[in-house]
Protein backbone atom coordinates (compact mmCIF):
# COMPACT_ATOMS: atom_id res chain seq x y z
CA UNK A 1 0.00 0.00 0.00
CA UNK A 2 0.87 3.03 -0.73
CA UNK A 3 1.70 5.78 1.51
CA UNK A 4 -2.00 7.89 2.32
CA UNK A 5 -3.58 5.32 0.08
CA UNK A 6 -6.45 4.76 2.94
CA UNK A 7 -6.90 8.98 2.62
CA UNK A 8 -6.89 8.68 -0.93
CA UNK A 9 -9.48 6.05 -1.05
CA UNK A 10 -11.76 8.00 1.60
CA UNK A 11 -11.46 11.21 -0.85
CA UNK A 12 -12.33 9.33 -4.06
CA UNK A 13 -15.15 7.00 -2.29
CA UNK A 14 -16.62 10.57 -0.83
CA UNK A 15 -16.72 12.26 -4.33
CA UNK A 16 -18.44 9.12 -5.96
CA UNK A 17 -20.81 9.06 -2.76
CA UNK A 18 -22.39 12.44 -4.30
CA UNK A 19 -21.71 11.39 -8.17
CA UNK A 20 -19.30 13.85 -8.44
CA UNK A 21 -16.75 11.79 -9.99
CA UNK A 22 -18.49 11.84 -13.85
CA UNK A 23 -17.60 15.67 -14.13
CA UNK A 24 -13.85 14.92 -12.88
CA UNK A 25 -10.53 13.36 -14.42
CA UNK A 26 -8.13 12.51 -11.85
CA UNK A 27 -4.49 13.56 -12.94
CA UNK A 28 -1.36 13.65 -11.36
CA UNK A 29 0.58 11.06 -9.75
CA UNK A 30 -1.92 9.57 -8.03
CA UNK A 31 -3.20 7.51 -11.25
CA UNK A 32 -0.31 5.55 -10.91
CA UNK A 33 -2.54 3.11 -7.79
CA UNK A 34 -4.82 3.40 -10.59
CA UNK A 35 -2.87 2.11 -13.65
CA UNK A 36 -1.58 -0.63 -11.07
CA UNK A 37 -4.89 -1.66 -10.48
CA UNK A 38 -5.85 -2.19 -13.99
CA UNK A 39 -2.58 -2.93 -15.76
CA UNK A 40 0.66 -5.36 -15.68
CA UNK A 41 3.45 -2.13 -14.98
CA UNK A 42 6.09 -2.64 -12.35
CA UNK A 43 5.38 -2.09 -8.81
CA UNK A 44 5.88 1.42 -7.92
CA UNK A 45 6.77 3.96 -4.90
CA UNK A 46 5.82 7.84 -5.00
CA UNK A 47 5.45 10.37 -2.44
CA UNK A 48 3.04 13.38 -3.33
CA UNK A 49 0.63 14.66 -1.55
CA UNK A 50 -1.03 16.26 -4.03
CA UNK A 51 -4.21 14.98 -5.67
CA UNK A 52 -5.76 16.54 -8.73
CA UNK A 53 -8.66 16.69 -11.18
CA UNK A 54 -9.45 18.34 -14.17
CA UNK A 55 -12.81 19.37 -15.46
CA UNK A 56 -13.50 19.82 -19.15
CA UNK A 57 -15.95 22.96 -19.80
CA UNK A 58 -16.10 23.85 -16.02
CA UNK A 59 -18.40 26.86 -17.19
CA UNK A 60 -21.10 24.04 -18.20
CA UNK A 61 -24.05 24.34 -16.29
CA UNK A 62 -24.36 20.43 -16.29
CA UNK A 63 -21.40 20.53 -13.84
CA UNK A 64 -23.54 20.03 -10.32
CA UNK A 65 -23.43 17.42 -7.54
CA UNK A 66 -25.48 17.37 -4.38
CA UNK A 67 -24.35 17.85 -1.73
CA UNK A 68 -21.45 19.94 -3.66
CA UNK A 69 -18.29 19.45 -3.76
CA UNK A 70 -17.39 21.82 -1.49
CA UNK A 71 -19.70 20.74 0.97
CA UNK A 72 -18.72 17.04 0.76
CA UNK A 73 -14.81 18.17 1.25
CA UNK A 74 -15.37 20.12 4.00
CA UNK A 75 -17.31 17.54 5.96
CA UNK A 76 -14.63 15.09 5.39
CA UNK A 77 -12.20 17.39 7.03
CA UNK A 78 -10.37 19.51 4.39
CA UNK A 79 -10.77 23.35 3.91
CA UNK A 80 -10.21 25.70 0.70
CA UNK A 81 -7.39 27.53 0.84
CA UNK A 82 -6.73 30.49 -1.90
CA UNK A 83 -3.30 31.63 -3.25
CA UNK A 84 -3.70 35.29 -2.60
CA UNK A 85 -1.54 35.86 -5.82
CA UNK A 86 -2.70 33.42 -8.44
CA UNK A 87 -6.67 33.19 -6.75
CA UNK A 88 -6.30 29.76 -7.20
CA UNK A 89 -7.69 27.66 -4.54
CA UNK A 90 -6.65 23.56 -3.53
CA UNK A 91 -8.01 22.06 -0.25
CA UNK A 92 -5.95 21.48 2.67
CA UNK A 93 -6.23 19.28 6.04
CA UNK A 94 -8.37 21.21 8.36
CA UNK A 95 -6.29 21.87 11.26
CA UNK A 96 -8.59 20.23 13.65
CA UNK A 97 -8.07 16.98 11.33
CA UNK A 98 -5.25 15.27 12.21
CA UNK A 99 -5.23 12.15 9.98
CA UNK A 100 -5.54 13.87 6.56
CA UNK A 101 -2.93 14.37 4.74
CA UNK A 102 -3.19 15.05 1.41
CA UNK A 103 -4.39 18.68 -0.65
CA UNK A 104 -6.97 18.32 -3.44
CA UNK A 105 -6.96 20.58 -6.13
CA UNK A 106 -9.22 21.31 -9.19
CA UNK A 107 -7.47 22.07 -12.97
CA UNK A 108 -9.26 22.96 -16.28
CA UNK A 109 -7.95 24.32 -19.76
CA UNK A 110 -7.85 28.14 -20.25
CA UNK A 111 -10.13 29.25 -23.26
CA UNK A 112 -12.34 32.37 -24.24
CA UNK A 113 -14.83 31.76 -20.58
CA UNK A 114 -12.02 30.37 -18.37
CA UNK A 115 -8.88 32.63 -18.46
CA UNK A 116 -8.32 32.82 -14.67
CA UNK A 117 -9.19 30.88 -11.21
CA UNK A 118 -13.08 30.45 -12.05
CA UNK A 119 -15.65 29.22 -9.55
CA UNK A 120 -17.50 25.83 -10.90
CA UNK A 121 -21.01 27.22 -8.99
CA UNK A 122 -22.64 23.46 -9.05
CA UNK A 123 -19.95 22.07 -7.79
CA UNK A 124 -19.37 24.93 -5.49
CA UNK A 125 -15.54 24.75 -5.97
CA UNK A 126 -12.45 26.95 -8.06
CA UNK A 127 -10.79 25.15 -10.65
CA UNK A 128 -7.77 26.80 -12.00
CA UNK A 129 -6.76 26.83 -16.01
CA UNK A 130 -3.52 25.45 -16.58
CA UNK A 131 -2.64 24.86 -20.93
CA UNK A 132 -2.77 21.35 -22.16
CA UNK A 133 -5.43 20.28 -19.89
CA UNK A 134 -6.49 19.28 -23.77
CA UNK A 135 -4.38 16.49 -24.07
CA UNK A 136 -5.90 14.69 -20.59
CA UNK A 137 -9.49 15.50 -21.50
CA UNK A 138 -9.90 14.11 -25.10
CA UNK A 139 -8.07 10.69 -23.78
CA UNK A 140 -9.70 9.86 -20.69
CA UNK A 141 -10.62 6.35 -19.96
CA UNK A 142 -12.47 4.78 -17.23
CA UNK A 143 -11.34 2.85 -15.00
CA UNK A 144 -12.14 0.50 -11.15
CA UNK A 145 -9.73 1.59 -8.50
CA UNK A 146 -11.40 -0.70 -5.67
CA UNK A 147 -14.55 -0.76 -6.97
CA UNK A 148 -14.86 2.46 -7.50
CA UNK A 149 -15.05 3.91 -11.34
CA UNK A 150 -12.69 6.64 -12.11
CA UNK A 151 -11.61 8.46 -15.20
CA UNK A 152 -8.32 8.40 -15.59
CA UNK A 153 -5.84 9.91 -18.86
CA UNK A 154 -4.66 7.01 -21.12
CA UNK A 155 -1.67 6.23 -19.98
CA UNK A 156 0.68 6.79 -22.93
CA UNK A 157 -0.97 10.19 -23.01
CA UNK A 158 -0.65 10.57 -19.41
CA UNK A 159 3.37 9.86 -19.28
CA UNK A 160 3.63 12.60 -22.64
CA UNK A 161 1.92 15.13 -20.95
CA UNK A 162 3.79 14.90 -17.82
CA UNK A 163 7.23 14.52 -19.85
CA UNK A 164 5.91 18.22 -21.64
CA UNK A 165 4.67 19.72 -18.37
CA UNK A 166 8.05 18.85 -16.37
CA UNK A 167 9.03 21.66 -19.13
CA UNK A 168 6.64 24.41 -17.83
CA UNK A 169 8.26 24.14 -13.81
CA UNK A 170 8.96 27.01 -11.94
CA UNK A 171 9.96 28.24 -8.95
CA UNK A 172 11.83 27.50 -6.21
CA UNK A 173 11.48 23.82 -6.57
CA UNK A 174 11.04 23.53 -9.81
CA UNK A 175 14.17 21.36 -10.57
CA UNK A 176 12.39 19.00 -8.22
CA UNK A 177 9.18 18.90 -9.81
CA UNK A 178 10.61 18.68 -13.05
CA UNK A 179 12.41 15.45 -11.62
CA UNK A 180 9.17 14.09 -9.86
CA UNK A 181 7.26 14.40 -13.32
CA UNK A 182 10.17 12.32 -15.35
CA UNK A 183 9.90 9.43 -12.27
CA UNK A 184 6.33 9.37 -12.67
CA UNK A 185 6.57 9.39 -16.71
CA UNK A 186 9.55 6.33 -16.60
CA UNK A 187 6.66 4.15 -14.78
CA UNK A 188 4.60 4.35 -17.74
CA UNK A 189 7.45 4.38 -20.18
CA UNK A 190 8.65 0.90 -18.73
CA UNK A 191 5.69 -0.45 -18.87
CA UNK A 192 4.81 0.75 -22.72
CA UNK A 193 7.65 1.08 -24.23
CA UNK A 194 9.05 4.98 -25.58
CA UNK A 195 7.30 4.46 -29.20
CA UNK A 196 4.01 4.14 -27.68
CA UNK A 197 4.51 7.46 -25.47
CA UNK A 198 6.38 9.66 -28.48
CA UNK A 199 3.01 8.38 -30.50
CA UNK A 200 1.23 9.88 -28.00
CA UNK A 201 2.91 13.02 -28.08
CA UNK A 202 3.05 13.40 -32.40
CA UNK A 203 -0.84 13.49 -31.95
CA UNK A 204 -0.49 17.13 -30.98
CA UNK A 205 1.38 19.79 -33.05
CA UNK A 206 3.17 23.02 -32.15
CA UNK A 207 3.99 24.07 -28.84
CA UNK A 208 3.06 21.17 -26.97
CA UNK A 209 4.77 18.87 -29.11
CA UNK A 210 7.97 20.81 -28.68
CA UNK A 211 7.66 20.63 -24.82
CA UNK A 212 7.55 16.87 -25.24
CA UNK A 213 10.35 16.90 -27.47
CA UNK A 214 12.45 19.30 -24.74
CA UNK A 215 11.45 16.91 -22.00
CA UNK A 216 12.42 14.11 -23.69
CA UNK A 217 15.93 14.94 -23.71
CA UNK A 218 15.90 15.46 -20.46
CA UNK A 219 14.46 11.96 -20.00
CA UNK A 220 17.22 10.53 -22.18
CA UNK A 221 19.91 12.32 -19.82
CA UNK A 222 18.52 10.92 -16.83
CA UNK A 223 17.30 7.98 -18.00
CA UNK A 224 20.03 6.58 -20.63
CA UNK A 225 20.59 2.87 -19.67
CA UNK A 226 16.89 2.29 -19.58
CA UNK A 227 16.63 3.57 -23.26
CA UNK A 228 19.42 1.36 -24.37
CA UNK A 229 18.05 -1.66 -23.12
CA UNK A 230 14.20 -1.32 -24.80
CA UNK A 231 16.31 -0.41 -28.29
CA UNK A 232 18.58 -3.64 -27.85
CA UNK A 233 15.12 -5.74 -27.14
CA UNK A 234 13.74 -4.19 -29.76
């Protein structure tokens, strides 16, 4: 088991309690219990404590649950908590909550509606637009993570985009992220193969394409006897 998996469990189980799950896409690291669940790729150890969704067309007025989301977070014992910079908002442990761990935060792609922090009124929560969102919405699959169904990214499409984003990192820690996001990828790489992640990434031109193409040779620096390896089996 993985460390907070119990948490993590409690937070998806609570969302699909009010059928808030079929308006979400769970991103990040924390597909990878997911992928393990439904396919053959090596056992695995990560350490985030982040866990995040993405909504497609957050602005839709479809996008409701009851109780909301909001309400259904904060009963479980997390709290919003807004960047006073960015206005974007991910819930924390409520401080009177000692056994949660983890933050949850909610993602979408920027457009003409959605060009800053925007509040998702039937779901009563702020989901932030961050580019390439794209890529995770148009291959989303479903998936059981303990009986639970989830949508998930592809996972060839989930290993690209995170090998592109590791490219957009900044900050402070940024180096470190970048790192995290080419661990996470080389999971997924393993288990496909590199032809069936790059095949991922040529189905999207220009600048997203290019990030890929960056972050890949980063992932060939850090990476380079693994690469050798699938070319000699090849």
């Amino acid at each position: 088991m993985f460390e907070f998996e119990k948490e993590f469990h409690a937070i998806l189980k609570s969302l699909h309690e009010i059928d808030a799950l079929r308006h979400l896409i769970l991103i990040g690291s924390w597909v990878l219990p997911v992928y393990l669940e439904n396919y053959r790729i090596p056992r695995l150890t990560f350490t985030t404590s982040d866990v995040d969704f993405t909504i497609i067309r957050p602005h839709d007025p479809v996008k409701k649950s009851n109780p909301s989301v909001h309400k259904q977070l904060t009963e479980i014992g997390y709290v919003p908590h807004r960047n006073p910079i960015t206005q974007s908002e991910k819930y924390i442990p409520a401080l009177e909550s000692e056994k949660n761990k983890l933050s949850i935060e909610f993602l979408c792609e920027p457009g003409r509606i959605v060009r800053a922090p925007y509040r998702v009124k039937g779901l009563g929560i702020i989901a932030t637009p961050l580019r390439y969102q794209r890529v995770l919405h148009q291959n989303a699959i479903a998936l059981a993570y303990k009986d639970i169904t989830v949508s998930v990214p592809k996972p060839a499409f989930w290993a690209a985009h995170k090998i592109a984003m590791s490219q957009l990192r900044s900050g402070e820690q940024a180096e470190l992220k970048k790192m995290k996001d080419l661990d996470g990828a080389r999971i997924i790489v393993s288990f496909l193969g590199y032809e069936d992640v790059m095949c991922a990434a040529r189905c999207y031109k220009g600048k997203f394409l290019s990030l890929f193409q960056k972050g890949w040779e980063n992932y060939q620096s850090r990476f380079p006897e693994e690469l050798e390896i699938d070319s000699n089996q090849g």
